[in-house]
N, C-alpha and C. Protein backbone atom coordinates (compact mmCIF):
# COMPACT_ATOMS: atom_id res chain seq x y z
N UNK A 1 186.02 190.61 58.86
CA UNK A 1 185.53 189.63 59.80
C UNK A 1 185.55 188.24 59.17
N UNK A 2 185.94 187.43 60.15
CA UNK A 2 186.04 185.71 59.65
C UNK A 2 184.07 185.31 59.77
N UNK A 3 184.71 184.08 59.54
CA UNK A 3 183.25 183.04 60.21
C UNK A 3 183.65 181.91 60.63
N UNK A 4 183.22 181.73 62.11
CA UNK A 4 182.74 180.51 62.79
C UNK A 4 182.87 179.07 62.50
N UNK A 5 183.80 178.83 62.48
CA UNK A 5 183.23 177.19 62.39
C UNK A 5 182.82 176.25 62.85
N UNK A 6 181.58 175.83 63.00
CA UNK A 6 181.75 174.72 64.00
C UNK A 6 181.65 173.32 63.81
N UNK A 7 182.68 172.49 64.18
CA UNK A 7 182.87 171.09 63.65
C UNK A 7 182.62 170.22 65.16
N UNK A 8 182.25 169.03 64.55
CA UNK A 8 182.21 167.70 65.63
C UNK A 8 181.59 167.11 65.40
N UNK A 9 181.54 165.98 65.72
CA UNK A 9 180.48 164.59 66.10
C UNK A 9 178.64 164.94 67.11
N UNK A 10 177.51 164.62 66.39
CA UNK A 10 176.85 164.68 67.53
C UNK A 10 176.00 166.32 68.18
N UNK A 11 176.26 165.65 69.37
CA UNK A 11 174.94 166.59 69.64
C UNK A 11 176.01 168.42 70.18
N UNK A 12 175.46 169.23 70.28
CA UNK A 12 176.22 170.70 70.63
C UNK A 12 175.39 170.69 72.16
N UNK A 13 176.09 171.29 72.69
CA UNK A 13 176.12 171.49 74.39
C UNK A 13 174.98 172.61 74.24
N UNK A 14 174.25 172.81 75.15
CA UNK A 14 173.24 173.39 75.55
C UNK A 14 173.79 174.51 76.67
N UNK A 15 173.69 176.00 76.08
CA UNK A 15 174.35 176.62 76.98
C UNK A 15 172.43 177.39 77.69
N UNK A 16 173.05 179.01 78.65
CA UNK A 16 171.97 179.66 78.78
C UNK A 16 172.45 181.12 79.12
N UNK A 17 171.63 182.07 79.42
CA UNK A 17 172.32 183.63 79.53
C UNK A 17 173.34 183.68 80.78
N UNK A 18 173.66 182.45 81.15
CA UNK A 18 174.72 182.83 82.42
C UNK A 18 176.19 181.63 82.20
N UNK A 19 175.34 180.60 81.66
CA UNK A 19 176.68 179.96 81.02
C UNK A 19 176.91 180.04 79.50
N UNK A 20 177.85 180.66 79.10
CA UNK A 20 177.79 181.16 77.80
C UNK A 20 178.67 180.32 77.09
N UNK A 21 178.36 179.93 75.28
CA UNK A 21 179.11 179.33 74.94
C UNK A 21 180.87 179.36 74.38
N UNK A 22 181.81 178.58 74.70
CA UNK A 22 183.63 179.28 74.53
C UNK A 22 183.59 180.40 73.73
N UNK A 23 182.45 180.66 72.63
CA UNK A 23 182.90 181.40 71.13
C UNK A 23 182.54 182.41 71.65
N UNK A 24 181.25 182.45 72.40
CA UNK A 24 181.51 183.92 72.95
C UNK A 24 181.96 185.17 72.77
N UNK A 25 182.56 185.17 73.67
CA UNK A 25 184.01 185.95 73.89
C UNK A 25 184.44 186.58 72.66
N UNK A 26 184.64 185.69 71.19
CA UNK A 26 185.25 186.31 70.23
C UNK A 26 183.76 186.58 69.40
N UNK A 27 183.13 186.61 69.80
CA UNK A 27 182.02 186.78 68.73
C UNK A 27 181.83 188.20 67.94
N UNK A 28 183.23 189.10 68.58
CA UNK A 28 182.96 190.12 67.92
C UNK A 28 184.04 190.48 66.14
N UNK A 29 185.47 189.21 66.27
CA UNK A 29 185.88 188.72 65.50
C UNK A 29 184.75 187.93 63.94
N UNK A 30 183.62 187.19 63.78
CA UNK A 30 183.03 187.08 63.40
C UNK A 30 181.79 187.43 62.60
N UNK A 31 181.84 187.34 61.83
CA UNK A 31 179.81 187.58 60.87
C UNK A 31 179.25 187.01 60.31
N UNK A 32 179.31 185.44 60.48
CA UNK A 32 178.96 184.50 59.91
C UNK A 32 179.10 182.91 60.67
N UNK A 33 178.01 182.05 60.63
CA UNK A 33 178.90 180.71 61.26
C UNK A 33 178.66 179.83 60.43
N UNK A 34 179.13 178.84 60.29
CA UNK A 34 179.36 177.99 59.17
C UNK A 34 179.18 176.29 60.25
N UNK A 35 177.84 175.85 60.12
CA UNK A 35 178.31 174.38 61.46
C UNK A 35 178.46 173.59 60.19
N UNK A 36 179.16 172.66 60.70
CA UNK A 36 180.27 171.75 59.87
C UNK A 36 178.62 170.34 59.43
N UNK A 37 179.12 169.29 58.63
CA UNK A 37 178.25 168.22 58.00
C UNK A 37 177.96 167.54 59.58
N UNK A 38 178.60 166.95 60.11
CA UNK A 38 178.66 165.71 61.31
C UNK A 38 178.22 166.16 62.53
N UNK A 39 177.64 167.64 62.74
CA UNK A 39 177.06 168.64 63.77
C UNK A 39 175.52 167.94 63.83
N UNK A 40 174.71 167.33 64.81
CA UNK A 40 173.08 167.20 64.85
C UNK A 40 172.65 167.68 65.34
N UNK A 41 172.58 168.42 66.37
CA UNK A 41 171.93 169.12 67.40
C UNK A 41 172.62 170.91 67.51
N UNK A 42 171.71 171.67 67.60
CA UNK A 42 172.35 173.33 67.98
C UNK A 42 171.56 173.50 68.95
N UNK A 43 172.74 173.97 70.20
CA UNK A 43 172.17 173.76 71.16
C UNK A 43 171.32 174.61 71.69
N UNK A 44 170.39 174.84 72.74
CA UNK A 44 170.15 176.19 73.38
C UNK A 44 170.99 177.23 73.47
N UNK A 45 170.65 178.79 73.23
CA UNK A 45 171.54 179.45 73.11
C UNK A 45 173.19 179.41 72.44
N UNK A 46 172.71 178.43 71.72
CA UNK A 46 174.20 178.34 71.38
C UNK A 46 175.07 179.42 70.86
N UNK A 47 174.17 180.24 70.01
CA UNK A 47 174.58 181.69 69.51
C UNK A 47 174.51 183.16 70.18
N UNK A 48 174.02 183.07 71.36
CA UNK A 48 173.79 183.97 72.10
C UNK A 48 174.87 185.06 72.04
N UNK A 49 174.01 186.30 71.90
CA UNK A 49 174.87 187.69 72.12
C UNK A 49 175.92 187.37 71.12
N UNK A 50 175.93 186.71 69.55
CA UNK A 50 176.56 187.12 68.81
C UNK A 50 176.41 188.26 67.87
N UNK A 51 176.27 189.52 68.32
CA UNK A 51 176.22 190.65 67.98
C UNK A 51 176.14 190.97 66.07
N UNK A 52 177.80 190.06 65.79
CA UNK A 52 177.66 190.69 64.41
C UNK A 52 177.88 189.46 63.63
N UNK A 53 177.02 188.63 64.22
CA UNK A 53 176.69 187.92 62.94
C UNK A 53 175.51 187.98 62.00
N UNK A 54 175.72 188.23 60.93
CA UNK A 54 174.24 188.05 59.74
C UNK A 54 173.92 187.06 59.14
N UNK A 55 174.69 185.64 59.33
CA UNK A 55 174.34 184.74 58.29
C UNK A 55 174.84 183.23 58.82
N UNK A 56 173.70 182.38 59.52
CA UNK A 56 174.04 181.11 59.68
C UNK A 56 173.22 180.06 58.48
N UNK A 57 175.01 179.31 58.60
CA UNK A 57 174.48 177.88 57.82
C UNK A 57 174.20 176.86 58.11
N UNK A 58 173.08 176.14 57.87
CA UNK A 58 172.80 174.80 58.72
C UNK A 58 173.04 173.52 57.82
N UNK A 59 173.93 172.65 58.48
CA UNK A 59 173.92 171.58 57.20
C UNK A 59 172.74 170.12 57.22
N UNK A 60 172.91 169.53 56.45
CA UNK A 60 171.93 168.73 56.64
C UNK A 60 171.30 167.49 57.50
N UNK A 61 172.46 167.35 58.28
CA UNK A 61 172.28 166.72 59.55
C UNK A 61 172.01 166.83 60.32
N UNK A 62 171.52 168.65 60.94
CA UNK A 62 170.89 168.89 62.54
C UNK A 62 170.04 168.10 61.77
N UNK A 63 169.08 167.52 63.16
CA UNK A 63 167.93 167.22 63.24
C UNK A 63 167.62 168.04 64.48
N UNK A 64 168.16 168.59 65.06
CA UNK A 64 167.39 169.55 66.74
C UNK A 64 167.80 170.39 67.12
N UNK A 65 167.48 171.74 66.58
CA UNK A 65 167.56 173.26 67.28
C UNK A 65 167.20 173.76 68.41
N UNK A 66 168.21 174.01 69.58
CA UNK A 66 167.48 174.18 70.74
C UNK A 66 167.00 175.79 70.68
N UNK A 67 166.38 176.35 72.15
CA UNK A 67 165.42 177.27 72.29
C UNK A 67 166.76 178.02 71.80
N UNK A 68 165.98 179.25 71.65
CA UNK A 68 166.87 180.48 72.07
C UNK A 68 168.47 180.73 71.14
N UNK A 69 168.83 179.89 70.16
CA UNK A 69 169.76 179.45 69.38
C UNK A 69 170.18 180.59 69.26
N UNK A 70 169.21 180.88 68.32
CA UNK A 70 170.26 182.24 67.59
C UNK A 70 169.59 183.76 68.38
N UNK A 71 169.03 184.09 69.55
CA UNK A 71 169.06 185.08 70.26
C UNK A 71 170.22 185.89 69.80
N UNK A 72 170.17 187.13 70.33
CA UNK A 72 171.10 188.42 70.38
C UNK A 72 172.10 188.83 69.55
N UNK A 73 171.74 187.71 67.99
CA UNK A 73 172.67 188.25 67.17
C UNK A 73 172.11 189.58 66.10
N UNK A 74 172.15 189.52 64.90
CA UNK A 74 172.17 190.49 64.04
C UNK A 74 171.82 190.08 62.53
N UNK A 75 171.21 188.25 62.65
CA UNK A 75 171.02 187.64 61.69
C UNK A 75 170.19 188.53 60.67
N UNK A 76 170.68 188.54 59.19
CA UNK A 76 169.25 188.80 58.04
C UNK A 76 169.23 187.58 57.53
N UNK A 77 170.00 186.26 57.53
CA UNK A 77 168.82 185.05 57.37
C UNK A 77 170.10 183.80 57.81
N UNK A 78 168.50 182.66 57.61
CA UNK A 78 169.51 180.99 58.08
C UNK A 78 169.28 180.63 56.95
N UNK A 79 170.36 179.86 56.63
CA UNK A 79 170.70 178.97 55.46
C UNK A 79 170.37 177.83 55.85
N UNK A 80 169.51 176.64 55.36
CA UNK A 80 169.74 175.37 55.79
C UNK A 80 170.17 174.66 54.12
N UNK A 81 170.67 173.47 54.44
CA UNK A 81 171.24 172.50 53.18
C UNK A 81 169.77 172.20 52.43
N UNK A 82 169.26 171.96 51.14
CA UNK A 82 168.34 171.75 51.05
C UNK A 82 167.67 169.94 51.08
N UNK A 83 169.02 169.45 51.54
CA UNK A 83 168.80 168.24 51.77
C UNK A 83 168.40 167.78 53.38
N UNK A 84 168.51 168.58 54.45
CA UNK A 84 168.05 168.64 55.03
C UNK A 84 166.63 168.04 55.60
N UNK A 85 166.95 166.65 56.37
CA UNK A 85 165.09 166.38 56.55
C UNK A 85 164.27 166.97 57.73
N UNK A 86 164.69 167.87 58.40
CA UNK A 86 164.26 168.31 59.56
C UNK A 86 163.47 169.98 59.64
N UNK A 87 164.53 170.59 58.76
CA UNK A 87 164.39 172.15 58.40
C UNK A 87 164.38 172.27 57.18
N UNK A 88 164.10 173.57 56.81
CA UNK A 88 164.01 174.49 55.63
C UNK A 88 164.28 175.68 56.03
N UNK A 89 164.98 176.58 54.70
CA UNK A 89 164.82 178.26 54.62
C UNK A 89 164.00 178.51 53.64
N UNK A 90 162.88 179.58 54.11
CA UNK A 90 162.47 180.12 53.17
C UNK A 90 162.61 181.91 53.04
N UNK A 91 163.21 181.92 52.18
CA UNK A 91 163.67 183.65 52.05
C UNK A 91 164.44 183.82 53.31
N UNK A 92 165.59 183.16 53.85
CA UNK A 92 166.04 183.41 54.94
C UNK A 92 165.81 182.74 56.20
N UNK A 93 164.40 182.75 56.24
CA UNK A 93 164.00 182.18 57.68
C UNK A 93 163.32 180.99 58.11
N UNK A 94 163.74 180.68 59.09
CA UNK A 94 163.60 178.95 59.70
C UNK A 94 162.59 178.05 59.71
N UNK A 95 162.15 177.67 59.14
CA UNK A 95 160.78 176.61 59.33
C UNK A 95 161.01 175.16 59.42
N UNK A 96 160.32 174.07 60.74
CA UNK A 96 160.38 172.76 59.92
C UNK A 96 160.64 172.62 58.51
N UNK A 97 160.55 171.02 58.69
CA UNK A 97 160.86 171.04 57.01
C UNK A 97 159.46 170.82 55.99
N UNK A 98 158.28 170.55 57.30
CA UNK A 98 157.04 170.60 56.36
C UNK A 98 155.75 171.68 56.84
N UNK A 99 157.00 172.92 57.16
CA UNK A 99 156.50 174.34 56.96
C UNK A 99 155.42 174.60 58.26
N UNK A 100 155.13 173.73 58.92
CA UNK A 100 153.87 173.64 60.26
C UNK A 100 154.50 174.59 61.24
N UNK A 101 155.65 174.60 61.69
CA UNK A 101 156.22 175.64 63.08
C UNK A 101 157.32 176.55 62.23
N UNK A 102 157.10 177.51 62.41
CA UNK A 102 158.12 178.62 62.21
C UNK A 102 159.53 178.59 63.73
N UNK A 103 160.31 178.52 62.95
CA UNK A 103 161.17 178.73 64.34
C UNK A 103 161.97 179.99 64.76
N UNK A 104 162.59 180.22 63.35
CA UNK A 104 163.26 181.75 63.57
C UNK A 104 162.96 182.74 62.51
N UNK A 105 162.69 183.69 62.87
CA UNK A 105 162.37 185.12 61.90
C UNK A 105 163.74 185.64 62.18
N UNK A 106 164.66 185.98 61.40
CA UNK A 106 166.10 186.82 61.72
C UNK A 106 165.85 187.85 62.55
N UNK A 107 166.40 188.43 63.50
CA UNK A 107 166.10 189.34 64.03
C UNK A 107 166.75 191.24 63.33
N UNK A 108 167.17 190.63 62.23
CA UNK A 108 167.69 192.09 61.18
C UNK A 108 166.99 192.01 59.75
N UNK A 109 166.32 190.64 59.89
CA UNK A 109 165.68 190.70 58.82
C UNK A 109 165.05 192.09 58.34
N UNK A 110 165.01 192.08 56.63
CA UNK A 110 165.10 193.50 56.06
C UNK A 110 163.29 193.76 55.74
N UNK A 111 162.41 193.53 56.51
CA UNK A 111 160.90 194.07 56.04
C UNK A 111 160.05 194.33 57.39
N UNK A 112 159.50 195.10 57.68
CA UNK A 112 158.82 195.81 58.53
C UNK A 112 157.47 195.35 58.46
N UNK A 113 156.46 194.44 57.87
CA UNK A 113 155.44 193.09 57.57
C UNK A 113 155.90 192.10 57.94
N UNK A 114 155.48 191.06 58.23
CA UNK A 114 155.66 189.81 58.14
C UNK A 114 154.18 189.00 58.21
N UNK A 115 153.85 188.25 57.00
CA UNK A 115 152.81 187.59 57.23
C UNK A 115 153.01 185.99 57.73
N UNK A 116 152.77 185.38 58.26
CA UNK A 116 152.48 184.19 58.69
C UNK A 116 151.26 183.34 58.22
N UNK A 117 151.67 182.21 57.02
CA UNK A 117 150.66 181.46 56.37
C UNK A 117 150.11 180.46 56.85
N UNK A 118 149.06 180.05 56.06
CA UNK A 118 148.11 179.11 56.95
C UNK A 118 148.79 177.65 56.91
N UNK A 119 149.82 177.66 56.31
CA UNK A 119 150.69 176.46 56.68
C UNK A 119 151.26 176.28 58.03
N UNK A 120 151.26 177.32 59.03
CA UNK A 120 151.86 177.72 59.91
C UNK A 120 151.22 177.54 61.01
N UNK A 121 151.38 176.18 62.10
CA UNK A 121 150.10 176.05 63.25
C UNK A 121 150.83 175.99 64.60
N UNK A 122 152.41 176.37 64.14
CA UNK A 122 153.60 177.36 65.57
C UNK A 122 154.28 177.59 65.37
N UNK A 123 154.19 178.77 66.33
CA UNK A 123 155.40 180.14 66.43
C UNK A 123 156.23 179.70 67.83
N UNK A 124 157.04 178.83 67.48
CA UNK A 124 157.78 178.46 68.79
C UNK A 124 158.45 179.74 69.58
N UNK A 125 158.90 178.67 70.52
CA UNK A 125 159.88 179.67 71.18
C UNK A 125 160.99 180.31 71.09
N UNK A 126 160.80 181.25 71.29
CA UNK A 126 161.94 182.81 70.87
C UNK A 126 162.04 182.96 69.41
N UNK A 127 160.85 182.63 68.42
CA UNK A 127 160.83 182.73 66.93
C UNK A 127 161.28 184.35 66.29
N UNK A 128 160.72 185.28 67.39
CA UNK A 128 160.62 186.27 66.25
C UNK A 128 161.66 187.36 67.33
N UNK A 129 161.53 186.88 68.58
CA UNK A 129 163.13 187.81 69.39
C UNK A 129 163.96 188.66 69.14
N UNK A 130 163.90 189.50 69.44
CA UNK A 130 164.50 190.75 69.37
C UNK A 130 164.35 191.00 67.82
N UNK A 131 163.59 190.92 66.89
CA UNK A 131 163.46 191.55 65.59
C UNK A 131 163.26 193.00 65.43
N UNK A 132 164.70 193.59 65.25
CA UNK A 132 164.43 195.34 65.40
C UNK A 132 163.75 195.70 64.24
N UNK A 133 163.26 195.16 63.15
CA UNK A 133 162.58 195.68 62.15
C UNK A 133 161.31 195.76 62.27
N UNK A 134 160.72 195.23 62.38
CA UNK A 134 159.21 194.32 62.28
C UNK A 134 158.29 195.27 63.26
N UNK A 135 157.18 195.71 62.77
CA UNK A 135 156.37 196.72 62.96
C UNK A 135 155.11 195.74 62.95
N UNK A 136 154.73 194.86 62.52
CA UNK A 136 153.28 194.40 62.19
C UNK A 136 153.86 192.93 61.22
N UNK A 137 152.54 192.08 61.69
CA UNK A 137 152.24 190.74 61.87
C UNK A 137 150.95 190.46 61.35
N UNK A 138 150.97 189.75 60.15
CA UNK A 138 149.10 189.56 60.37
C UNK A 138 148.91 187.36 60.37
N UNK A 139 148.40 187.14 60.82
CA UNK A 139 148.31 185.62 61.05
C UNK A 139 147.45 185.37 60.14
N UNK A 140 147.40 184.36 59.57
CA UNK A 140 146.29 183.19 58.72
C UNK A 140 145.11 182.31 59.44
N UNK A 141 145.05 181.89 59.09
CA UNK A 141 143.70 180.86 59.61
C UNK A 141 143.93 179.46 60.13
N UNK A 142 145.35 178.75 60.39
CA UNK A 142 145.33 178.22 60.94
C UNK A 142 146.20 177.80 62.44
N UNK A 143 146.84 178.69 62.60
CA UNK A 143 147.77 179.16 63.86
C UNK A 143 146.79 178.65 65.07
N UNK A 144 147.71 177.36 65.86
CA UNK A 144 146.96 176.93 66.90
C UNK A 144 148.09 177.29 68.39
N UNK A 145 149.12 177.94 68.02
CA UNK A 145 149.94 177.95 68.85
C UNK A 145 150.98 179.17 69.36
N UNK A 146 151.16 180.14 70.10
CA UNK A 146 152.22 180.53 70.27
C UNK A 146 153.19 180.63 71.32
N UNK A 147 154.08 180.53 71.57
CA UNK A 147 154.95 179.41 72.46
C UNK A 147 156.02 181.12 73.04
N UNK A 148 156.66 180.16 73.91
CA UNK A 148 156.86 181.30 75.31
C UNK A 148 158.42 182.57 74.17
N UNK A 149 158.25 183.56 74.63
CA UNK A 149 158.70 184.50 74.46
C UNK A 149 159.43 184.62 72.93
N UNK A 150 158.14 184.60 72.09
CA UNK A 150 157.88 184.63 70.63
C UNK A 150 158.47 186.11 70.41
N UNK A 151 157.98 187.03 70.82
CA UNK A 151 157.85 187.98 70.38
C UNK A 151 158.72 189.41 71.52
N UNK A 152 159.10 188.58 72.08
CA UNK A 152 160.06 189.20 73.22
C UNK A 152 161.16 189.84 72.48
N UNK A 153 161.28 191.07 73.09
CA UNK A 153 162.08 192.67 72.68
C UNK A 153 161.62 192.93 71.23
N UNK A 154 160.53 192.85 70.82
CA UNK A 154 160.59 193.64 69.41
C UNK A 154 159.69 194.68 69.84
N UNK A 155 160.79 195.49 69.40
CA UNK A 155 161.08 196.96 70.07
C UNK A 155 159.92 197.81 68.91
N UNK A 156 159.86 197.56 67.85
CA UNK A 156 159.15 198.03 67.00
C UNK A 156 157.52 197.98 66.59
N UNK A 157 157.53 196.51 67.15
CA UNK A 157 156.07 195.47 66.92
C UNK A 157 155.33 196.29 67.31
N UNK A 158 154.19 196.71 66.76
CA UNK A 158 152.96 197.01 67.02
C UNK A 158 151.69 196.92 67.02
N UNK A 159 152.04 195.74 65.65
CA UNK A 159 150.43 195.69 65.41
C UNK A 159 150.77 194.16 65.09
N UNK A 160 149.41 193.36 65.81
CA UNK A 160 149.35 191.47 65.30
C UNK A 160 147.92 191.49 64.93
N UNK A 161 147.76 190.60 64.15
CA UNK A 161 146.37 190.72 63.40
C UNK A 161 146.29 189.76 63.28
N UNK A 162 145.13 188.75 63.31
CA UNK A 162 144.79 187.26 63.38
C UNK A 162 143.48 187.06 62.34
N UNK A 163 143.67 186.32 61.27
CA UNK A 163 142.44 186.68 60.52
C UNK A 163 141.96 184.78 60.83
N UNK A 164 141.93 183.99 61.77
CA UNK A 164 141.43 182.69 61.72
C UNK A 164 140.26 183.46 62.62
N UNK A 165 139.55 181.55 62.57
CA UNK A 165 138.47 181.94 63.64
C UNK A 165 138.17 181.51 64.88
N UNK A 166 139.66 180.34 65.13
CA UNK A 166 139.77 179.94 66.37
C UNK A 166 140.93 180.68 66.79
N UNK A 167 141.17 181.15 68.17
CA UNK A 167 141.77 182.01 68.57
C UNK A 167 143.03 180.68 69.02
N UNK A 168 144.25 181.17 68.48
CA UNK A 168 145.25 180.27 68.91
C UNK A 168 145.93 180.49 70.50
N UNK A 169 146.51 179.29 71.05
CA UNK A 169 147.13 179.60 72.38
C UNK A 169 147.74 180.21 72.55
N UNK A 170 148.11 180.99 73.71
CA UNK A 170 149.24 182.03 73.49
C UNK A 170 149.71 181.57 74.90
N UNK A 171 151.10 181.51 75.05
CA UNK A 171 151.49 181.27 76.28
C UNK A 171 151.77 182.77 77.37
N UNK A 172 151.81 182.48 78.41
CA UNK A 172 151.77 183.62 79.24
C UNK A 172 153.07 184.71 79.24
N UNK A 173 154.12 183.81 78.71
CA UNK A 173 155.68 185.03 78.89
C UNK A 173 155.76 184.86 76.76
N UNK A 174 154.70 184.79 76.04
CA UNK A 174 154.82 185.50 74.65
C UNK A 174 155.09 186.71 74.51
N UNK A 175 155.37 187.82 75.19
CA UNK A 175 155.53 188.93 75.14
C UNK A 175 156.89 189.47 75.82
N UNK A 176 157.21 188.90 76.78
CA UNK A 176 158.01 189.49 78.00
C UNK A 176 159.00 189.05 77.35
């Protein structure tokens, strides 16, 4: 299998589950995407239903990940540049760059735990999506937020545990 490239100027088109993006189609050619330096924006869904990919790289110029990016692939982690002023990886997975919102948990990521630190005050949207591993969650003490369909298809999830003492927001489709 190759990898992905994606090059251009600027911002990436914003697709959704009915307009899908050109790569699509070959996404089964692929296991990896590689977005080019001069890329700023990834759009909504931009990765959607890429099945067999495990490994995106982000370079240091996004500044704006839309929702739902990397949905329906097969990621075990994101790479970002570490020059990057917007994002970070840590062990794989997506955070601002000053660690406050989690954005993506891989959804092949390799551990069946996941704790969430008190650096952490949101779990945006579609953060932890379709994660077939992940059995249990325990939260920290300062989580003020969890944002719409966080936790949608994890097929495994069973247990969330919140050890703060203000109960954080949860939006109404966090689950669905």
């Amino acid at each position: 299998l190759e990898s992905l490239r994606i090059y251009g100027h600027g911002k990436m088109n914003n697709y959704n589950t009915t307009s899908l993006p050109p790569w699509n189609a070959y996404s089964i050619y692929f296991n990896s995407i590689l977005i080019e330096e001069d890329v700023e924006t990834i759009g909504d869904f931009a990765f959607i239903n890429c099945s067999n990919v495990t490994t995106i790289n982000i370079p240091k110029a996004v500044t704006t990940i839309g929702k739902g990016a990397f949905y329906g692939n097969s990621l075990y982690e994101l790479n970002v540049d570490e020059n990057n002023e917007n994002f970070k990886s840590i062990e794989g997975i997506l955070f601002s760059k000053n660690e406050n919102e989690l954005i993506c948990y891989p959804s092949n990521y390799n551990s069946t735990t996941y704790f969430v630190s008190n650096n952490i005050d949101i779990i945006l949207d579609y953060a932890f999506m379709g994660s077939s591993k992940l059995e249990s969650i325990t939260f920290d003490g300062n989580l003020t937020s969890i944002c719409n369909y966080a936790f949608y298809n994890c097929i495994k999830l069973n247990s969330l545990t919140y050890m703060g003492i203000n109960e954080p927001t949860i939006s109404n489709s966090t689950f669905e």
